[in-house]
N, C-alpha and C. Protein backbone atom coordinates (compact mmCIF):
# COMPACT_ATOMS: atom_id res chain seq x y z
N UNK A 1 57.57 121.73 -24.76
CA UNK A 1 57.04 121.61 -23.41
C UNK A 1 57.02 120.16 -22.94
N UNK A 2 56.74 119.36 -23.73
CA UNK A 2 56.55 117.99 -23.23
C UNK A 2 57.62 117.41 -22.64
N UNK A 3 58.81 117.82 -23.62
CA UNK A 3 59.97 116.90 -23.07
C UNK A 3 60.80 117.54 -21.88
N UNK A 4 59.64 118.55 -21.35
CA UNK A 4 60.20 118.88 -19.97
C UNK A 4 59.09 118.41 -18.91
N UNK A 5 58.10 117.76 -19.20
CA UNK A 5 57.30 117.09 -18.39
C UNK A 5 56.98 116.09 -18.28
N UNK A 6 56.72 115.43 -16.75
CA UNK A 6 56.49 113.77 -16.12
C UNK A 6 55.52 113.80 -16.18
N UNK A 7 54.64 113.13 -16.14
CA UNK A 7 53.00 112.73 -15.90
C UNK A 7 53.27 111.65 -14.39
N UNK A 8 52.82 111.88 -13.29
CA UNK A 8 53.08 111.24 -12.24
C UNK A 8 51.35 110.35 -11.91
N UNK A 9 51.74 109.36 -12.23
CA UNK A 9 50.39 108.54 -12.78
C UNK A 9 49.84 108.23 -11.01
N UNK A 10 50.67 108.71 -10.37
CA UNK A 10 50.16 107.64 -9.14
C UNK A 10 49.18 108.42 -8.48
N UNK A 11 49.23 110.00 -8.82
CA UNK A 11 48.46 110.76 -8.32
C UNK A 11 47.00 111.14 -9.01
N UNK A 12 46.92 109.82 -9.78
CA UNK A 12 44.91 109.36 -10.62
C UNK A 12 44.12 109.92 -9.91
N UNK A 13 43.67 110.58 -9.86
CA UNK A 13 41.61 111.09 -9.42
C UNK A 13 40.60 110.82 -10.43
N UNK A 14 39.53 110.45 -9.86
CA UNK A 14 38.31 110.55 -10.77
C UNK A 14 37.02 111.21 -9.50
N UNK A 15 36.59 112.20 -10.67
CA UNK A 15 35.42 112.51 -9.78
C UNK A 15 34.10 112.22 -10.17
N UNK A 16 32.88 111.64 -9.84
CA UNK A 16 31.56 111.72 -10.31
C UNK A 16 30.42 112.59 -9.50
N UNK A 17 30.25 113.69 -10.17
CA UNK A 17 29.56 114.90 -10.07
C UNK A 17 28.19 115.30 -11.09
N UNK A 18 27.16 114.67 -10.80
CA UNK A 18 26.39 115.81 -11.62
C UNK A 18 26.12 115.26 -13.04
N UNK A 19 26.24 113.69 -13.78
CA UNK A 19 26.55 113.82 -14.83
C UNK A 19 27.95 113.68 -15.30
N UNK A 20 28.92 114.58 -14.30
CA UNK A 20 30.39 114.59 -14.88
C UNK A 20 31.44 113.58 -14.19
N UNK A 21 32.34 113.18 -15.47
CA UNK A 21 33.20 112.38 -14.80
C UNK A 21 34.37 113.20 -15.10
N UNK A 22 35.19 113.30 -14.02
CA UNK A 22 36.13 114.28 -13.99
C UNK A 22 37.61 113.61 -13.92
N UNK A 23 38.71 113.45 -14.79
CA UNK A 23 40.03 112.67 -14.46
C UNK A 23 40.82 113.67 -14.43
N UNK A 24 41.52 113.62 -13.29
CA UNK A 24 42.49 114.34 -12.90
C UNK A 24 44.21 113.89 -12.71
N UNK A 25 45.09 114.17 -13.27
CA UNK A 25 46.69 113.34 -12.69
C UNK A 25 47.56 114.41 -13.16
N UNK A 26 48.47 114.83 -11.51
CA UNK A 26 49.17 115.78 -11.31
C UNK A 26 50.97 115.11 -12.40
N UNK A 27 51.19 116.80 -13.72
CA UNK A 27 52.53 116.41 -14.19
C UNK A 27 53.54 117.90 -13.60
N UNK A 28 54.99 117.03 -13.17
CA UNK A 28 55.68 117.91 -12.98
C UNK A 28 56.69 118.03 -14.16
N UNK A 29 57.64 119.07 -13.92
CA UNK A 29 58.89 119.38 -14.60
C UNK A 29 59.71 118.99 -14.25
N UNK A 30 60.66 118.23 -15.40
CA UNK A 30 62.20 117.93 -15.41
C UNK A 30 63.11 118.71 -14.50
N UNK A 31 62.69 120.09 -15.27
CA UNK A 31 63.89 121.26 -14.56
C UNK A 31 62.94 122.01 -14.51
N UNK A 32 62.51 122.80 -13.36
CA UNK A 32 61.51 123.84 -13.00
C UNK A 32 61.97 124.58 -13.44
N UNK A 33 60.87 125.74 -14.42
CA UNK A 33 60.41 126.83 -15.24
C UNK A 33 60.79 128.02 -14.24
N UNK A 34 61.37 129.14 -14.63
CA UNK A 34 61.68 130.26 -13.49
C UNK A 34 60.96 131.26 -14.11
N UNK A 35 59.82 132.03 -13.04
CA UNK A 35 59.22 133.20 -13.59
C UNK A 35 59.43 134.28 -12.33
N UNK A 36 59.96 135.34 -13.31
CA UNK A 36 59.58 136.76 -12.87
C UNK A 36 58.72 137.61 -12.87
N UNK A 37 57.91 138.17 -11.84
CA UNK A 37 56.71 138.73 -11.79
C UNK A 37 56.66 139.25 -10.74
N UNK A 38 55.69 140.88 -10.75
CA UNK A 38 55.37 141.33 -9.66
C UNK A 38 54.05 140.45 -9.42
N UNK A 39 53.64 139.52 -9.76
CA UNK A 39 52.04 139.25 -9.72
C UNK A 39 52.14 138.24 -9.36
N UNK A 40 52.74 136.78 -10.20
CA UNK A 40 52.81 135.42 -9.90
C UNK A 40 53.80 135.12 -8.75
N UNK A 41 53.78 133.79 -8.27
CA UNK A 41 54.88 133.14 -8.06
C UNK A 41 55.76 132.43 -8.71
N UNK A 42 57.16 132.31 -7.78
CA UNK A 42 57.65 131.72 -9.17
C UNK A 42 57.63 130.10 -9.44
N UNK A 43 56.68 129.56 -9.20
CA UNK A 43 56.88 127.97 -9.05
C UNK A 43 55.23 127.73 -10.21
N UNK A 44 55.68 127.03 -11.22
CA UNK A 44 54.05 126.61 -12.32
C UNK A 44 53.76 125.24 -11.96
N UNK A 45 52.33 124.90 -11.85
CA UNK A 45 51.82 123.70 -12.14
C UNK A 45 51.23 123.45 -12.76
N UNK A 46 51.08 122.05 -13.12
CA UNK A 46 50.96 121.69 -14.38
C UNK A 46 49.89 120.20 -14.07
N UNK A 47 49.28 120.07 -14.96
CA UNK A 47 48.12 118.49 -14.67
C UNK A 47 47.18 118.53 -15.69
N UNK A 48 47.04 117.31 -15.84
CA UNK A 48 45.89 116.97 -17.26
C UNK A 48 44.93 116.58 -16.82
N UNK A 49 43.64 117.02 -17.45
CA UNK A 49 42.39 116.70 -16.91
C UNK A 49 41.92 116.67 -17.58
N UNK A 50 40.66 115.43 -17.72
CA UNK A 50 39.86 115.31 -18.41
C UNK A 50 38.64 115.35 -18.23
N UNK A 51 37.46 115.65 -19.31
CA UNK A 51 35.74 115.68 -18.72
C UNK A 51 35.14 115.22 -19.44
N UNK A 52 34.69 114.35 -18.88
CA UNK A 52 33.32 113.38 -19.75
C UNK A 52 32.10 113.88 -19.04
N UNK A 53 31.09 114.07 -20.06
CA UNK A 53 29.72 113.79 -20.03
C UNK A 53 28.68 113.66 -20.83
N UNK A 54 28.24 112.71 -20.54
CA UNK A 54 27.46 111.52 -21.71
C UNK A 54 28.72 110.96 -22.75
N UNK A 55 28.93 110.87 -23.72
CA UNK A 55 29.93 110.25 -24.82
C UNK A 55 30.56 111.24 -25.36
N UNK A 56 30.74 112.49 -24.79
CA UNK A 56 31.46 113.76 -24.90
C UNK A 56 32.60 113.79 -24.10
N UNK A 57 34.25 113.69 -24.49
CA UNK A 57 35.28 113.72 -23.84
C UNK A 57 36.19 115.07 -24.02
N UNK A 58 36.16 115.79 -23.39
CA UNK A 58 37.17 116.78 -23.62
C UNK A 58 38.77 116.86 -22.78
N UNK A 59 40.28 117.00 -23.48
CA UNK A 59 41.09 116.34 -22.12
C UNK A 59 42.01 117.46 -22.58
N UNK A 60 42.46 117.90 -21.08
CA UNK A 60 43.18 119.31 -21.41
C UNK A 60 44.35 119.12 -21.03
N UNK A 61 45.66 120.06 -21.22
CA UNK A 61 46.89 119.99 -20.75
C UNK A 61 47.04 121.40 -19.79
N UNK A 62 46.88 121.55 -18.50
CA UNK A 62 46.61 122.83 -17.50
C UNK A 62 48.20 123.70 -17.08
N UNK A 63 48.61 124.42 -17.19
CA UNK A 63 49.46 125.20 -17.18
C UNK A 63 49.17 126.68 -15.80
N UNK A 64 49.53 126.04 -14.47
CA UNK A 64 48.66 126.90 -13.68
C UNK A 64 49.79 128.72 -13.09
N UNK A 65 49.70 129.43 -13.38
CA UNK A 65 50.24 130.30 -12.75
C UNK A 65 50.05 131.20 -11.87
N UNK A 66 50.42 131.22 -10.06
CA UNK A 66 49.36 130.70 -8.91
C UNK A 66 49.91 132.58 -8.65
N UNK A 67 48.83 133.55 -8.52
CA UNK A 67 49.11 134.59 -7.60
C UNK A 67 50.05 134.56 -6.19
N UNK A 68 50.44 135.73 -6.21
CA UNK A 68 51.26 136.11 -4.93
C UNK A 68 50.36 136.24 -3.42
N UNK A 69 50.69 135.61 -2.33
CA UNK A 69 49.26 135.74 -1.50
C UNK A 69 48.84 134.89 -1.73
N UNK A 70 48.44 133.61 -2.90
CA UNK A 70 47.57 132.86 -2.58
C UNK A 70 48.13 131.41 -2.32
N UNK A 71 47.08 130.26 -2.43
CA UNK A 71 47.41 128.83 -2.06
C UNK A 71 48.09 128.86 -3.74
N UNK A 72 48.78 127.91 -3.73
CA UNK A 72 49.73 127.27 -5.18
C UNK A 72 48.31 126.29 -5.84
N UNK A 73 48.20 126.31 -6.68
CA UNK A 73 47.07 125.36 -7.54
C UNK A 73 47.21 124.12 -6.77
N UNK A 74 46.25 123.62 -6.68
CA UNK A 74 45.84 122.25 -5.35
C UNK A 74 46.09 120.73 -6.95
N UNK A 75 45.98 121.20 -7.75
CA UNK A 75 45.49 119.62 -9.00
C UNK A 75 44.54 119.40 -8.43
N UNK A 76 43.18 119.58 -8.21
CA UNK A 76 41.91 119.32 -7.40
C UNK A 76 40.86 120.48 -7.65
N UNK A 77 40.37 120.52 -8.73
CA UNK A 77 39.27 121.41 -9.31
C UNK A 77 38.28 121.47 -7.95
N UNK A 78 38.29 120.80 -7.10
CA UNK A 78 37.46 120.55 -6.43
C UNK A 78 37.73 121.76 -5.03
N UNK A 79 39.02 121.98 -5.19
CA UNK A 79 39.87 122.52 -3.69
C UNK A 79 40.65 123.62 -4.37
N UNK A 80 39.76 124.80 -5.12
CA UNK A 80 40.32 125.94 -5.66
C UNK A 80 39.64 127.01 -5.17
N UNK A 81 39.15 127.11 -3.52
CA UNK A 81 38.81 128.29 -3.14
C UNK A 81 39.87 129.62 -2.80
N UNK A 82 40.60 128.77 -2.45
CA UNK A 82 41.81 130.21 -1.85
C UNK A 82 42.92 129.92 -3.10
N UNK A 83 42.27 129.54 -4.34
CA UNK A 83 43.26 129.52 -5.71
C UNK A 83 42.99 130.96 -6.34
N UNK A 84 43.98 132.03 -6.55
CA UNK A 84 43.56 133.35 -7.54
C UNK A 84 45.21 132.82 -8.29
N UNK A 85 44.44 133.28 -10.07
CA UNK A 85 45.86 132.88 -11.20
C UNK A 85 45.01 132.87 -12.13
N UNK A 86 46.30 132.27 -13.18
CA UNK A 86 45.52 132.12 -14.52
C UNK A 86 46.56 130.70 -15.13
N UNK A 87 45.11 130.01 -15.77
CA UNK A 87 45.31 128.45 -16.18
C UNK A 87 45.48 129.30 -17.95
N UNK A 88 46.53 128.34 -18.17
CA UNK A 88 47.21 128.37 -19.63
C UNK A 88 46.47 127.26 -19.76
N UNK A 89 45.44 126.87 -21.09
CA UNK A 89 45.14 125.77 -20.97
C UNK A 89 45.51 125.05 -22.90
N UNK A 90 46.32 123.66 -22.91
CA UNK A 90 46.79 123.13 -24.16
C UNK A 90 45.74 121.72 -24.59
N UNK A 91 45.72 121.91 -25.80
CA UNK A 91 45.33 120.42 -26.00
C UNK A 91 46.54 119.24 -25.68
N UNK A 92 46.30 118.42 -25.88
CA UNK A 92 47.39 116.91 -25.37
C UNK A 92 48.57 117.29 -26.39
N UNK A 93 47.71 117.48 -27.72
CA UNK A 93 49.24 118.09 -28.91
C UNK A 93 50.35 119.56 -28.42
N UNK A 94 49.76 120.02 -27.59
CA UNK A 94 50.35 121.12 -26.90
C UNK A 94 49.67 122.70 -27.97
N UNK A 95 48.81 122.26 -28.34
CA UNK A 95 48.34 123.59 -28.97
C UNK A 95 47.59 124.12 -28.18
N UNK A 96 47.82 125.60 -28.14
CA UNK A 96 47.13 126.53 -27.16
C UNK A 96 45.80 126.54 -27.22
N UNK A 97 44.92 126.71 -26.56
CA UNK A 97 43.52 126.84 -26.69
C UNK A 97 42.61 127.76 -25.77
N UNK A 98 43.59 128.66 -24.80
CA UNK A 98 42.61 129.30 -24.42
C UNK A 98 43.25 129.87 -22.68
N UNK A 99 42.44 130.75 -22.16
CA UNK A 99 43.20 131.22 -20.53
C UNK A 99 41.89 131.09 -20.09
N UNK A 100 42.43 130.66 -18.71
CA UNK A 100 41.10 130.63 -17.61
C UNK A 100 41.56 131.53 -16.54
N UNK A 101 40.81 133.03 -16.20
CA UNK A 101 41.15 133.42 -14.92
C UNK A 101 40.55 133.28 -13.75
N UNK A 102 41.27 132.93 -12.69
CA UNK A 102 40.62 131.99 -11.65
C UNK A 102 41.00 133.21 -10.87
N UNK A 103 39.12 133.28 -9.80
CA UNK A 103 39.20 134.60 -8.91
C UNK A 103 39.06 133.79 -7.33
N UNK A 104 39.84 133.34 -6.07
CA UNK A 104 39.31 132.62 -4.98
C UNK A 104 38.00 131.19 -5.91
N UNK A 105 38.78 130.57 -6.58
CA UNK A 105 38.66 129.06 -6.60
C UNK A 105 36.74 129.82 -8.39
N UNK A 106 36.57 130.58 -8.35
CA UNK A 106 35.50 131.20 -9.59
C UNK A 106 36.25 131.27 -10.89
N UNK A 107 35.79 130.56 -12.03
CA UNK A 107 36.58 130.87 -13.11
C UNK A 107 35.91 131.59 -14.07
N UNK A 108 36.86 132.58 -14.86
CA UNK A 108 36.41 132.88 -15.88
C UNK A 108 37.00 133.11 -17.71
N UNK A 109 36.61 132.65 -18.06
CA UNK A 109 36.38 132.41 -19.50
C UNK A 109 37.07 133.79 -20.49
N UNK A 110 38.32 134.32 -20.12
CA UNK A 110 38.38 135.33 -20.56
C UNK A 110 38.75 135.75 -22.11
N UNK A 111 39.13 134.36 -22.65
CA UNK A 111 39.45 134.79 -24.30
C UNK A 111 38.55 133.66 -24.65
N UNK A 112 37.16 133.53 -24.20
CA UNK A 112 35.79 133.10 -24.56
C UNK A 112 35.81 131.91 -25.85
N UNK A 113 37.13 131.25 -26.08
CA UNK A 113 37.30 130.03 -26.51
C UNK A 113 35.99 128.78 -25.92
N UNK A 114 35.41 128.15 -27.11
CA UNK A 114 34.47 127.18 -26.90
C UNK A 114 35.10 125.81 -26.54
N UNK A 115 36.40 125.69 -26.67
CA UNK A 115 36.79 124.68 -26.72
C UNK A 115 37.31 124.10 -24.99
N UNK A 116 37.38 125.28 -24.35
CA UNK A 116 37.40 125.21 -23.00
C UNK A 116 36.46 125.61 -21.73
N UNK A 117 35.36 125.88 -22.67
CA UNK A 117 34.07 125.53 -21.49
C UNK A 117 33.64 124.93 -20.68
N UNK A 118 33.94 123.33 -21.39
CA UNK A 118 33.62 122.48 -20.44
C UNK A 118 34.76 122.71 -18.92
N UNK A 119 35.71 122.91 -19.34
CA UNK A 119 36.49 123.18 -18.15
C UNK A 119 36.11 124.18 -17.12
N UNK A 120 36.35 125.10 -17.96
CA UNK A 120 35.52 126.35 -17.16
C UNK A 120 34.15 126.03 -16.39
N UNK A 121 33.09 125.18 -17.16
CA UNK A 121 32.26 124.95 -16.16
C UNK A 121 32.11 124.16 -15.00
N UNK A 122 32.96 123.01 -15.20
CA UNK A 122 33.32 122.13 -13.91
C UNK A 122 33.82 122.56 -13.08
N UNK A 123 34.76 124.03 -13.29
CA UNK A 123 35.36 124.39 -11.50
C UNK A 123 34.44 125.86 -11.73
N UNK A 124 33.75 126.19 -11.98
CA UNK A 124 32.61 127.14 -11.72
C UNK A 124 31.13 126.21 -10.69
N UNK A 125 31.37 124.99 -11.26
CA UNK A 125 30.00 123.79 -10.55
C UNK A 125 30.67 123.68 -8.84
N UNK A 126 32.43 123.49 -9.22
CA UNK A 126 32.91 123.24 -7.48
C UNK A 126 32.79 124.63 -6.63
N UNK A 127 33.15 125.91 -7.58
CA UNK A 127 32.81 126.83 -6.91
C UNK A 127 31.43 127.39 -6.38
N UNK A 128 30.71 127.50 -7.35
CA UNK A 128 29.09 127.84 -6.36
C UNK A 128 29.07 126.62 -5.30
N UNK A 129 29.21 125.54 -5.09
CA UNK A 129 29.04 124.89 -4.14
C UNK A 129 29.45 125.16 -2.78
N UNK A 130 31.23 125.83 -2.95
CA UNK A 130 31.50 126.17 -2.05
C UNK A 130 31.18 127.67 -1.55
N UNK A 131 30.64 128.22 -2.11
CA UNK A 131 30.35 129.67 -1.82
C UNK A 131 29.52 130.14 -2.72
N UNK A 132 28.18 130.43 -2.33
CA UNK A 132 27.92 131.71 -3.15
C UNK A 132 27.88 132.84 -3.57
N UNK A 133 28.76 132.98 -2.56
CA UNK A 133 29.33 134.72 -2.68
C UNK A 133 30.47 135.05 -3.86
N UNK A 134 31.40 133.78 -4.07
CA UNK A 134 32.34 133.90 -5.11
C UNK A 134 32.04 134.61 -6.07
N UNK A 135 32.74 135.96 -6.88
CA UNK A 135 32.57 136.45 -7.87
C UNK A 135 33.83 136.26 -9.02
N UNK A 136 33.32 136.40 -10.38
CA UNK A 136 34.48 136.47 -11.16
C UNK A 136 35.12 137.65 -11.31
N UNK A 137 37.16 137.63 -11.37
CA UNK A 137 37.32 138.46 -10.96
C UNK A 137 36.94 139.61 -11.88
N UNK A 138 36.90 141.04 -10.92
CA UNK A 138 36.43 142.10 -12.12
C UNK A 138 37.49 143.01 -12.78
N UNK A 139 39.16 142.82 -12.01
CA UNK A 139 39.85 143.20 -12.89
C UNK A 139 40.89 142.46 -13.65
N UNK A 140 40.80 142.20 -14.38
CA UNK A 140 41.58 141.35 -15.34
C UNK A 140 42.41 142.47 -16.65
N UNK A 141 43.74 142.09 -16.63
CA UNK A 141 44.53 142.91 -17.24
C UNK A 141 45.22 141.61 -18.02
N UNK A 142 45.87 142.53 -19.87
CA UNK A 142 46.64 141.50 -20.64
C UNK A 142 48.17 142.17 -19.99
N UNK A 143 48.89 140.96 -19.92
CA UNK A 143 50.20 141.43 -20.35
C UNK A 143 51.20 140.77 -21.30
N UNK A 144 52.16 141.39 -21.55
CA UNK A 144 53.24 140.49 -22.62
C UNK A 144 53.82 139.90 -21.82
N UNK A 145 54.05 138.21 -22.04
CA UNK A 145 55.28 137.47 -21.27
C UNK A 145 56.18 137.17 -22.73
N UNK A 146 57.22 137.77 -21.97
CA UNK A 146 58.58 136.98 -22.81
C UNK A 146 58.91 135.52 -22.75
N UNK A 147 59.09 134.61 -23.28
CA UNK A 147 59.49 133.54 -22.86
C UNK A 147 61.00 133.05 -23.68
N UNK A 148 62.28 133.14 -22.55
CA UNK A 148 63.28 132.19 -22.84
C UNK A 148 63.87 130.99 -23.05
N UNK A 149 63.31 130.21 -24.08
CA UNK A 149 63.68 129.03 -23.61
C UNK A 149 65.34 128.83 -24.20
N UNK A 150 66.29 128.32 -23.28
CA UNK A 150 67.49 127.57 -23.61
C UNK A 150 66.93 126.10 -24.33
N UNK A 151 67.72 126.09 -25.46
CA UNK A 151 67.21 124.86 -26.23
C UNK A 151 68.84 124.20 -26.52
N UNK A 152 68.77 123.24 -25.73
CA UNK A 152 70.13 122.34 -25.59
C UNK A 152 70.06 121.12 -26.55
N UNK A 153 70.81 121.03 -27.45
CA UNK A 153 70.80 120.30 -28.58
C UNK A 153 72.22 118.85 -28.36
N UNK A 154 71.61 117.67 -28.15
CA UNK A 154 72.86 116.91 -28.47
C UNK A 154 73.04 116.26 -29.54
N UNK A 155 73.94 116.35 -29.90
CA UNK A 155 74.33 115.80 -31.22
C UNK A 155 75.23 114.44 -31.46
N UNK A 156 74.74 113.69 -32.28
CA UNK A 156 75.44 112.12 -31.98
C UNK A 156 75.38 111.43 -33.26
N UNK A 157 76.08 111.11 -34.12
CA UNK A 157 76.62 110.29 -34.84
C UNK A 157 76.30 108.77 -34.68
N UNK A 158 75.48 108.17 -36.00
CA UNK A 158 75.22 106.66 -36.03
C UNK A 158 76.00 105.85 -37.29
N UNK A 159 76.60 104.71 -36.60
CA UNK A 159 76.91 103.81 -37.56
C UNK A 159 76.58 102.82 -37.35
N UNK A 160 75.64 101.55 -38.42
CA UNK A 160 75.08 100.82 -38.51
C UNK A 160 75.90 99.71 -39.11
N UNK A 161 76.36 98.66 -38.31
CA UNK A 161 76.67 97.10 -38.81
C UNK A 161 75.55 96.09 -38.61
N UNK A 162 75.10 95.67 -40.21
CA UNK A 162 74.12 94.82 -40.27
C UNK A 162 73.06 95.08 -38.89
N UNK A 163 72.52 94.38 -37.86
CA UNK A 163 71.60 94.58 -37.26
C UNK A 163 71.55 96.20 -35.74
N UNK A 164 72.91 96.34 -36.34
CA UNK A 164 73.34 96.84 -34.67
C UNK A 164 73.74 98.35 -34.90
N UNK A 165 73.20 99.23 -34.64
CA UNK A 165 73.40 100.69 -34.88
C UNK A 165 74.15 101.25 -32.98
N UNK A 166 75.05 101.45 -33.54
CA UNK A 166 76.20 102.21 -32.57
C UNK A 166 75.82 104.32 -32.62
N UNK A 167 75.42 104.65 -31.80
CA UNK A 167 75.44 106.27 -31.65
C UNK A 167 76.65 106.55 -30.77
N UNK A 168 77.55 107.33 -31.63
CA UNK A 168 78.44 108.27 -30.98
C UNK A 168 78.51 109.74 -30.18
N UNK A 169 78.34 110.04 -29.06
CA UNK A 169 78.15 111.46 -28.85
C UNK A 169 79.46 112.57 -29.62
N UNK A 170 78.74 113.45 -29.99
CA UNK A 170 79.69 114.23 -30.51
C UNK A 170 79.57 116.21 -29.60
N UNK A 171 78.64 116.26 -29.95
CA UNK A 171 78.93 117.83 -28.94
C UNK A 171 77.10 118.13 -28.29
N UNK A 172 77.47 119.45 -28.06
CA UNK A 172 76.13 120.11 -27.14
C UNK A 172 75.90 121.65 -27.50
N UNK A 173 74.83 122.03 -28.56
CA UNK A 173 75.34 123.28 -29.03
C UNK A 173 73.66 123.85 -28.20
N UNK A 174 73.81 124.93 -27.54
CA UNK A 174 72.99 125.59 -27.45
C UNK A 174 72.65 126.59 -27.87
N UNK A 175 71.27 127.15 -27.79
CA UNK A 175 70.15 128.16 -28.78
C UNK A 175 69.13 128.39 -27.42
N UNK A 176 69.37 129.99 -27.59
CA UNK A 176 68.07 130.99 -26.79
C UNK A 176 66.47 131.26 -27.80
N UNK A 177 65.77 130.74 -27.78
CA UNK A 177 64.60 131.12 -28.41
C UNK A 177 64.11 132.07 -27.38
N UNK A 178 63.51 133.19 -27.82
CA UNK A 178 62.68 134.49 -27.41
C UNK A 178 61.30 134.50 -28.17
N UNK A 179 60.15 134.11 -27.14
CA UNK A 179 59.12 134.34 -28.30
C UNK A 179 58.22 135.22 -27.07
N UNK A 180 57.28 135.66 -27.78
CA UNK A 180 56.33 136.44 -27.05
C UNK A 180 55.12 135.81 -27.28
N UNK A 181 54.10 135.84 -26.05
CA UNK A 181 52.53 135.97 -26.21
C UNK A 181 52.08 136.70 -25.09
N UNK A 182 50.38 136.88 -24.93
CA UNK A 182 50.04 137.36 -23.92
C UNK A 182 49.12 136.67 -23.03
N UNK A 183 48.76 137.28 -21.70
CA UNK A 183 48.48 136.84 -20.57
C UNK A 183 47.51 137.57 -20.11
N UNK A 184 45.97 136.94 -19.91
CA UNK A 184 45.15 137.43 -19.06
C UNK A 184 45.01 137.54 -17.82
N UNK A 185 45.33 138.29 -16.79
CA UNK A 185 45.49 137.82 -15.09
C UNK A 185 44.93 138.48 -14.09
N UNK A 186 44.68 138.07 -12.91
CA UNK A 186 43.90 138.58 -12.07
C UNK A 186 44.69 139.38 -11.34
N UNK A 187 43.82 140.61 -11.02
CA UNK A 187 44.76 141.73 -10.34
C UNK A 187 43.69 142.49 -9.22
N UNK A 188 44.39 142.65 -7.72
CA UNK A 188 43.04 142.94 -6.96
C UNK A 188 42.72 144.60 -7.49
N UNK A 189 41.63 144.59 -7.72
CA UNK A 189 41.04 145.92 -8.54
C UNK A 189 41.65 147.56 -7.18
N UNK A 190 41.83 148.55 -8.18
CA UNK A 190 42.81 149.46 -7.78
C UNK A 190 43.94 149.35 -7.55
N UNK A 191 44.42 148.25 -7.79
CA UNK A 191 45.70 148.50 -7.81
C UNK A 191 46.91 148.31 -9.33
N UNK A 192 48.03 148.60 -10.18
CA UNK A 192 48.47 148.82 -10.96
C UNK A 192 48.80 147.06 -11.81
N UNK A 193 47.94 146.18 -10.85
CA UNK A 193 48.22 144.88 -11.11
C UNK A 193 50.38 144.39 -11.52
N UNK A 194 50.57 143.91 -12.78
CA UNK A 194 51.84 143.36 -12.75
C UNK A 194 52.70 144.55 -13.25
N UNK A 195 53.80 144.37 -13.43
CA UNK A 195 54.85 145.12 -14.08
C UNK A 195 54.25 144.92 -15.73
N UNK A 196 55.30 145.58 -16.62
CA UNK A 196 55.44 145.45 -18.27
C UNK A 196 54.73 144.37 -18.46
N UNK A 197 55.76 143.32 -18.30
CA UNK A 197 56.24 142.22 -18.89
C UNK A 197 56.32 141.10 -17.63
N UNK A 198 56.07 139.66 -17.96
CA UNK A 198 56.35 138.48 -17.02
C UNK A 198 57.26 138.31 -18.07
N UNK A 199 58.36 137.49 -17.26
CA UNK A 199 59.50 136.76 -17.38
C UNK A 199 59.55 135.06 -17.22
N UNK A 200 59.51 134.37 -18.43
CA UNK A 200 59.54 133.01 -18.44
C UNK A 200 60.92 132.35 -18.70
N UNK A 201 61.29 131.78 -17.66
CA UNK A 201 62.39 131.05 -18.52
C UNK A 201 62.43 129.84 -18.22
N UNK A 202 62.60 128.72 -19.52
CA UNK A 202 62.72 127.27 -19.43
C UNK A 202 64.07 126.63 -20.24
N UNK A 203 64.16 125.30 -20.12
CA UNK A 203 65.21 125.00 -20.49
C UNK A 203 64.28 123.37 -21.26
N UNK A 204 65.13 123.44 -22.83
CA UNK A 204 64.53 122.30 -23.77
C UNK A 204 66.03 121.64 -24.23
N UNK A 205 65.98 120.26 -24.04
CA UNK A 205 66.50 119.46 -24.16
C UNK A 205 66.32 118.37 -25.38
N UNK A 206 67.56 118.31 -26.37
CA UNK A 206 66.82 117.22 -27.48
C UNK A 206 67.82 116.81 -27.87
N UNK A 207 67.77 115.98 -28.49
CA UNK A 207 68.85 114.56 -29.03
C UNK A 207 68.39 114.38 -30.82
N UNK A 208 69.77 115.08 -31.02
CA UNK A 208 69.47 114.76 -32.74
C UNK A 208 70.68 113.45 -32.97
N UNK A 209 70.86 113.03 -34.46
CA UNK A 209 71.54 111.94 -35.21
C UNK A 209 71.85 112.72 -36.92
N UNK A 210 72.87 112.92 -36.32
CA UNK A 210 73.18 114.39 -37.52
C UNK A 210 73.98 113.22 -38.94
């Protein structure tokens, strides 16, 4: 995942709320991720955020996948009222840690991971503010996403004279990885929410010295 994402530093936030200091900075993709879904759209965002309070830092890697009908994820915990989806949320190492389903800007905690509370509670603090009527949503369904990634491999040859190492390109072999996990998501209640299966597909790029 990483080496398909920018960190666009210029777009820094900090918020002070309550005790909380909130850092926010919007990352995009190299080559945008294509998803199929009766539920999502097909465009993901992505942004790291972090939460301090008192000498307690927690800093997440956000993975947003924005309902059909609604606003696209704002990067602004603050401006997630007309946000319905579900946040993939990673540590900085890219290890999974947990889903947040977001109902009109209300989150909830649905695979009840401790490690993403604090998150969960900072855009639950922006939401009662903006409404008290906000509820979490009440139907939430798993599904299987497939995920394709094309994994593009270049391959290059080094020869080293005394200080000076020369790389030769030599070819470009590509590999389909197919892996599966699942997905908690918001679905407006009575209705059959998504199809089977969501459809992920990305493209990974890497440079070996064979």
């Amino acid at each position: 995942m990483a080496a398909n994402l920018v960190v666009n530093w210029e777009t820094f936030s900090k918020i002070e709320k309550d005790g909380f200091e909130i850092y926010e900075i919007e990352v995009s993709e190299k080559k945008a991720s294509e998803i199929e879904s009766n539920l999502f759209q097909n465009q993901l965002k992505y942004e790291l955020i972090a939460i301090k309070k008192g000498t307690e830092i927690n800093s997440y890697l956000v993975e947003a996948y924005t309902s059909l009908n609604h606003t696209l994820f704002t990067n602004s915990i603050e401006n997630l009222s007309n946000f319905t989806g579900t946040l993939n949320v990673f540590q900085l190492d890219e290890t999974s840690v947990g889903q947040l389903v977001i109902f009109n800007g209300h989150s909830k905690n649905t695979t009840e991971k401790s490690v993403i509370e604090p998150l969960n509670e900072v855009i639950n603090f922006y939401s009662y503010k903006q409404s008290l009527t906000n509820k979490a949503p009440e139907c939430v369904e798993t599904y299987i996403v497939y995920t394709y990634a094309l994994e593009n491999t270049n391959h290059y040859s080094s020869v080293t004279v005394g200080n000076y190492t020369q790389l030769t390109y030599r070819n470009t072999t590509q590999e389909t990885i197919i892996t599966t996990s699942f997905m908690n998501t918001p679905y407006p209640c009575g209705t059959n929410g998504d199809s089977y299966y969501i459809l992920y597909r990305t493209t990974i790029n890497r440079d070996v010295i064979d």
